[in-house]
C-alpha atoms as a PDB file:
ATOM      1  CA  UNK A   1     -20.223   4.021  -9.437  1.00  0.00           C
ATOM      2  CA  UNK A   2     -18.067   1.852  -7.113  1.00  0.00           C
ATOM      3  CA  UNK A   3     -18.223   1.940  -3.401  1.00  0.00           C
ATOM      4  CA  UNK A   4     -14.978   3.283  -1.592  1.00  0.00           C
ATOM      5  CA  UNK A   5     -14.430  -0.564  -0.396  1.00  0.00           C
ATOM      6  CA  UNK A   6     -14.671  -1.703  -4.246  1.00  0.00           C
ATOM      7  CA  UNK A   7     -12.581   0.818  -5.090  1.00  0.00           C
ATOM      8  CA  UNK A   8      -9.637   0.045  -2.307  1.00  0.00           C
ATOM      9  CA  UNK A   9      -9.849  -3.441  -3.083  1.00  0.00           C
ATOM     10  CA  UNK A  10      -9.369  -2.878  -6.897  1.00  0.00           C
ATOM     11  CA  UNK A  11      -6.573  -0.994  -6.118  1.00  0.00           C
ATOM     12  CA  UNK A  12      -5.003  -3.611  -4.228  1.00  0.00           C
ATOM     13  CA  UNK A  13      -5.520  -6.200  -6.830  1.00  0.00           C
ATOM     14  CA  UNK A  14      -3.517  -3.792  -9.249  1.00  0.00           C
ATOM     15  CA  UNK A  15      -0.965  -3.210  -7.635  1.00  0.00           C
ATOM     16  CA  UNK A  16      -0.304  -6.376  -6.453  1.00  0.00           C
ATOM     17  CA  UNK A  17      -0.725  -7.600 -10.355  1.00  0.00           C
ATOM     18  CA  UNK A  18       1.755  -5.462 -11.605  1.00  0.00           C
ATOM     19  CA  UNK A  19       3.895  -4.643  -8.965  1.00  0.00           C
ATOM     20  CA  UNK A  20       3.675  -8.106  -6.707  1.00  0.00           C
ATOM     21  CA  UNK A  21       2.317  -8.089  -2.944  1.00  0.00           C
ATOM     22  CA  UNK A  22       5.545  -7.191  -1.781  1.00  0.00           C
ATOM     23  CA  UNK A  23       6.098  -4.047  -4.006  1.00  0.00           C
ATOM     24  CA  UNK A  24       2.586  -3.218  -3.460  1.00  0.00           C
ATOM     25  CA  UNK A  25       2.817  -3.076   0.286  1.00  0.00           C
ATOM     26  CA  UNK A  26       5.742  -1.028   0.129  1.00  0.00           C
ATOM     27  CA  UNK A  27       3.654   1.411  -2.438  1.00  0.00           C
ATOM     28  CA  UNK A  28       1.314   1.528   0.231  1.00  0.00           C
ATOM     29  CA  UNK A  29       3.414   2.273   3.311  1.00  0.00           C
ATOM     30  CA  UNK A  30       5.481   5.207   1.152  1.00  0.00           C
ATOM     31  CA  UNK A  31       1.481   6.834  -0.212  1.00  0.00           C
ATOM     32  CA  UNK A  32       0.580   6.809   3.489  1.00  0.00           C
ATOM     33  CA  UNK A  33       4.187   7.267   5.324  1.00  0.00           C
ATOM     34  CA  UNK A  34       4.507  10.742   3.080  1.00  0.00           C
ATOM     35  CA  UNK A  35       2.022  14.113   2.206  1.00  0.00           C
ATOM     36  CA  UNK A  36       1.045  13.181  -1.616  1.00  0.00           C
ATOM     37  CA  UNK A  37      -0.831  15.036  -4.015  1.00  0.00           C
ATOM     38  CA  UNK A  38      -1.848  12.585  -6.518  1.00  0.00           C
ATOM     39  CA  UNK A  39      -2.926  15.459  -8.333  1.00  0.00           C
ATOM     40  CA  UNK A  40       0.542  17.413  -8.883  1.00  0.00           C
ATOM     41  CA  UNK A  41       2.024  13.839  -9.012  1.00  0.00           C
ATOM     42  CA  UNK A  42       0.247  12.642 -12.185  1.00  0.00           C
ATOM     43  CA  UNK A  43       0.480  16.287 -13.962  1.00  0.00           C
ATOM     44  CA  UNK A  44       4.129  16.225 -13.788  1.00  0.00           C
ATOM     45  CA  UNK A  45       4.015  12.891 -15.613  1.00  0.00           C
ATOM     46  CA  UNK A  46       3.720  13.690 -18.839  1.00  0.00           C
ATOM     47  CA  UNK A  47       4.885  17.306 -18.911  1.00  0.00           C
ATOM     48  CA  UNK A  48       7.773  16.509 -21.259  1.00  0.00           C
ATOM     49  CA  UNK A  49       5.409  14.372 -23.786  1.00  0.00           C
ATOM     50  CA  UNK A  50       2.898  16.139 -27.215  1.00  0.00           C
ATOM     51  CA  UNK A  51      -0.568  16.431 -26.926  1.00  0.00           C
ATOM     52  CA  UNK A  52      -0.372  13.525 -29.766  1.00  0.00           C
ATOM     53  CA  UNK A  53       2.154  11.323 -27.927  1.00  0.00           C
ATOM     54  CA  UNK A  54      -0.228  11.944 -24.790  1.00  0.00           C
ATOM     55  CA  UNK A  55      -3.202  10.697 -26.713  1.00  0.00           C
ATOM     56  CA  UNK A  56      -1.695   7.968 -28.645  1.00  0.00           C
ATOM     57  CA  UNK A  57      -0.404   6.552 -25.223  1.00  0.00           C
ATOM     58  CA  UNK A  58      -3.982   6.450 -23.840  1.00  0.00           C
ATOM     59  CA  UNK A  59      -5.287   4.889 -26.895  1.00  0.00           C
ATOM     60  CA  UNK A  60      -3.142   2.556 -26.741  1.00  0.00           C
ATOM     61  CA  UNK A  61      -4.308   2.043 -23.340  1.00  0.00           C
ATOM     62  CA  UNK A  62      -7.644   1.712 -23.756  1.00  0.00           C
ATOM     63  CA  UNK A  63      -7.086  -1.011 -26.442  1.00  0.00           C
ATOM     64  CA  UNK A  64      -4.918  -2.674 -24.182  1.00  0.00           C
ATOM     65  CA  UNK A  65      -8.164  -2.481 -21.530  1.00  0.00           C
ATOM     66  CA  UNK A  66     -10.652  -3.137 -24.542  1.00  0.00           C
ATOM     67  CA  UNK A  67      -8.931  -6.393 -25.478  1.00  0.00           C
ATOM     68  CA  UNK A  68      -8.719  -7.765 -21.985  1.00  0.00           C
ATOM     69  CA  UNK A  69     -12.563  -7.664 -20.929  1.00  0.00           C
ATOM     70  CA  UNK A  70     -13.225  -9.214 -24.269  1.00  0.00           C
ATOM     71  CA  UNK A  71     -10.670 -11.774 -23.174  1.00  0.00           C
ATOM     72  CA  UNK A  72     -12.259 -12.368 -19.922  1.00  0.00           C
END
């Protein structure tokens, strides 16, 4: 289990891989400027997707994950 400073500072390097520092800042500032429940947030995500489209996009996923630690 990760400490929360491992865990802040993974998030970081995330966002700032995928979105770019700049975009990640501003993810940042909007998370902390506004009341967010993550929770609600990601449930409404894939509301409109099937239980198999659901699970074929996290396979997908964790192939995607598999592939890159075996890369590293």
């Amino acid at each position: 289990m990760m400490i929360d400073t491992e865990i802040r500072l993974k998030g970081v390097q995330v966002l700032a891989e995928y979105l770019g520092d700049v975009e990640a800042e501003r993810f940042i500032a909007l998370i902390q400027r506004e009341p967010f429940d993550y929770t609600k947030w990601r449930q409404g995500m894939d509301e409109d997707l099937s239980i198999e489209e659901i699970s074929k996009k996290a396979m997908a996923l964790r192939m995607k994950d598999t592939e890159q630690s075996h890369a590293s």
